[in-house]
Protein backbone atom coordinates (compact mmCIF):
# COMPACT_ATOMS: atom_id res chain seq x y z
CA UNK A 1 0.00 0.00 0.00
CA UNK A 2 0.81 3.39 -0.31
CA UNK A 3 2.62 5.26 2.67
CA UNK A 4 -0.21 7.79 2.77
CA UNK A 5 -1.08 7.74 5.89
CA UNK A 6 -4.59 6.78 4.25
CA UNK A 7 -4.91 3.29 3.08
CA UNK A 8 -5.53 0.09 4.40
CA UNK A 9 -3.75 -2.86 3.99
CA UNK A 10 -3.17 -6.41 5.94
CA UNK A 11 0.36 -6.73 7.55
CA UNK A 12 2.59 -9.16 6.40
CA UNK A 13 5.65 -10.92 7.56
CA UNK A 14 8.27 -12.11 5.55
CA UNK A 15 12.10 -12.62 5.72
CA UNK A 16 14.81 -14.94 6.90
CA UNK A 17 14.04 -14.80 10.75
CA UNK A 18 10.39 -16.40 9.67
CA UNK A 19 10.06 -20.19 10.10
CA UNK A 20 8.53 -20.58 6.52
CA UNK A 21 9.88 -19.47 3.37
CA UNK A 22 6.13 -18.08 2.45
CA UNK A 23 4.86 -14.58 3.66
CA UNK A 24 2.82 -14.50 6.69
CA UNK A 25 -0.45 -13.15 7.23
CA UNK A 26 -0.69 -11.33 10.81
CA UNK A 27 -4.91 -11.06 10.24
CA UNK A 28 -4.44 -7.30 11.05
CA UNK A 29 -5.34 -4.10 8.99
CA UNK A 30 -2.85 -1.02 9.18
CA UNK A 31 -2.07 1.96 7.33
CA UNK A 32 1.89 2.86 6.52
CA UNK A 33 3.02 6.61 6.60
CA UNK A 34 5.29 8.60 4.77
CA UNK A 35 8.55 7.63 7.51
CA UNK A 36 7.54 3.99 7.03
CA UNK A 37 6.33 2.96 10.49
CA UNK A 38 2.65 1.27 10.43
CA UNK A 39 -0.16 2.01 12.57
CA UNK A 40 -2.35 -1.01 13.70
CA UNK A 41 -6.13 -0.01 13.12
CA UNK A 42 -8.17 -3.62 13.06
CA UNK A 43 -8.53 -7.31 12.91
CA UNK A 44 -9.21 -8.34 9.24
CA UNK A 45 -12.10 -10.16 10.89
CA UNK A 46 -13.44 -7.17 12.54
CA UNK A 47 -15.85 -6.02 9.32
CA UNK A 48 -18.71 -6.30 8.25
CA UNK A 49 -19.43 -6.22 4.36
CA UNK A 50 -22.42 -3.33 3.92
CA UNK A 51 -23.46 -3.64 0.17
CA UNK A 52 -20.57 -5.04 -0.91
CA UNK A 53 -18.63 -2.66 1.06
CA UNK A 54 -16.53 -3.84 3.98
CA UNK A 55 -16.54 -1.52 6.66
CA UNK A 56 -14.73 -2.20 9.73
CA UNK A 57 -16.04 -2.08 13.09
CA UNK A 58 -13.64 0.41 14.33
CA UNK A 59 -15.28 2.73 11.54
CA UNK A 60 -18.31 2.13 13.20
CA UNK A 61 -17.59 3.13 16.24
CA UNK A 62 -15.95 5.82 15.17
CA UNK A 63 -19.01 7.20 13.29
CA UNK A 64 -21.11 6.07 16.55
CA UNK A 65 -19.04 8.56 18.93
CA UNK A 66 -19.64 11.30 16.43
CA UNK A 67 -22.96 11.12 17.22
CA UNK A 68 -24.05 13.87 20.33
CA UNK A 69 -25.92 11.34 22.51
CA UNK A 70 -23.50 8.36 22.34
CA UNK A 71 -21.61 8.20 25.00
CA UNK A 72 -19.76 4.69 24.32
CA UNK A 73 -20.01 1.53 22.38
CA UNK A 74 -18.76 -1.64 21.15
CA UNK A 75 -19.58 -4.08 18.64
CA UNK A 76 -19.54 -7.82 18.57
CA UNK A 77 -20.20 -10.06 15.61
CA UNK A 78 -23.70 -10.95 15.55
CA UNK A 79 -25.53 -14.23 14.33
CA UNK A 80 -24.87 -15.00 10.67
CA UNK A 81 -22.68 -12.49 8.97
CA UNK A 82 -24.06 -9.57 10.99
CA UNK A 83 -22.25 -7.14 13.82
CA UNK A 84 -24.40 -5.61 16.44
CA UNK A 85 -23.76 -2.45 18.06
CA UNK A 86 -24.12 -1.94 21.80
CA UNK A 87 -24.76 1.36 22.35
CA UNK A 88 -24.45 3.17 25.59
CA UNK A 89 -26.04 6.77 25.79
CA UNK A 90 -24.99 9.77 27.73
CA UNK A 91 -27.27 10.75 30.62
CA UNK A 92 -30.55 12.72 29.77
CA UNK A 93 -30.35 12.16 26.34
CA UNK A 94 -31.87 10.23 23.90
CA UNK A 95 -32.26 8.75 20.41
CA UNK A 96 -33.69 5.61 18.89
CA UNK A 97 -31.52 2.81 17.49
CA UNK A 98 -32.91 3.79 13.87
CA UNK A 99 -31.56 7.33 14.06
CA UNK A 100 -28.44 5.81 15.49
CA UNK A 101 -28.30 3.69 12.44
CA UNK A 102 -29.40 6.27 10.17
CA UNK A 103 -26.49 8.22 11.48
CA UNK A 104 -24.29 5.31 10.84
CA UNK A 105 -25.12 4.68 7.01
CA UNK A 106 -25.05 8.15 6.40
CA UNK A 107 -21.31 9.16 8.31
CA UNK A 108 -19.63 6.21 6.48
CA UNK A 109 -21.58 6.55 3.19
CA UNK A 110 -22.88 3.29 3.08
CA UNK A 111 -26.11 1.61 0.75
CA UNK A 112 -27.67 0.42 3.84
CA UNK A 113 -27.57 0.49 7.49
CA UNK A 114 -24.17 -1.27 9.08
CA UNK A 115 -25.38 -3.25 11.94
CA UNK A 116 -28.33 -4.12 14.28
CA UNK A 117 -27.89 -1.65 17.26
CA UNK A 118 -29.39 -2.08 20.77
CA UNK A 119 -29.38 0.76 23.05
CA UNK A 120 -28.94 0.29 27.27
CA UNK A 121 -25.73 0.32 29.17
CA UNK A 122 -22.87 -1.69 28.81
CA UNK A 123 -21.78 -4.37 30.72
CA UNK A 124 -18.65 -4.16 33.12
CA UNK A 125 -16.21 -5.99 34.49
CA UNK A 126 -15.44 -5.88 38.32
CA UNK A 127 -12.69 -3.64 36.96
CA UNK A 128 -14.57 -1.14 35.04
CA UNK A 129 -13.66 -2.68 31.51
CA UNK A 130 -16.87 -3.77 29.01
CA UNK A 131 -17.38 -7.38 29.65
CA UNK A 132 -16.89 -8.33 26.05
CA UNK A 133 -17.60 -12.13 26.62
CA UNK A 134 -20.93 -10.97 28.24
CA UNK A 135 -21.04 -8.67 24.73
CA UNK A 136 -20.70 -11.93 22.77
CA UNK A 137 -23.12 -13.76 24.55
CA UNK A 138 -25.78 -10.87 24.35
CA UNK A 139 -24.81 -10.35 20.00
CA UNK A 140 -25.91 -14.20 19.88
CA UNK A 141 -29.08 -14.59 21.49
């Protein structure tokens, strides 16, 4: 890819430290500046494909948090090919999960609306952290 700073490409290994004479592929999606250094953005797994467009889910949370009454989310893939959105709002404030999705489509330019989005707050670890395996569970049923 180019080293715009821009595009998106899947990391690769290769070279004589590597166990196998054939490239590697690390399963991650990174874009490569201009002083050569890469910047990790996503699993390659992590998208959903919108239209024929893949759009990864960091992009959709991205779009999400540009929204004024989002105050977090995260996004688990759902049944089938699917992602769903978990959506926590900020207090005394509301919106549906159809103008959240609306909001989605139209932020990323997308045919159609990205993923199924349910609205409530997020579950937590005894830390603090989302409880993504509760996140998993919850994108399933």
């Amino acid at each position: 890819i180019p080293a715009d700073g821009v595009s998106e490409g899947e990391v690769t290994l290769s070279g004589e430290l590597m166990t196998t004479p054939a490239a590697f592929r690390t399963g991650d999606l990174a874009i490569r500046h201009a002083d050569g250094s890469i910047e990790l953005r996503e699993r390659s797994e992590a998208t959903v494909s919108v239209g024929g467009v893949d759009v990864t889910y960091a992009a959709i949370m991205q779009a999400l948090a540009k929204h004024a009454a989002v105050a977090q989310s995260a996004i688990e893939a759902g049944p089938e090919f699917g992602a769903v959105a978990f959506v926590e709002l900020k207090p005394e404030v509301s919106a549906s999960a159809a103008e959240l999705a609306t909001h989605c489509r139209l932020s990323l330019n997308l045919p159609s609306d990205p993923c199924q989005i349910r609205i409530g707050p997020l579950p937590r670890t005894p830390t603090g952290r989302i409880a993504r395996l509760t996140l998993r569970a919850l994108a399933n049923s």
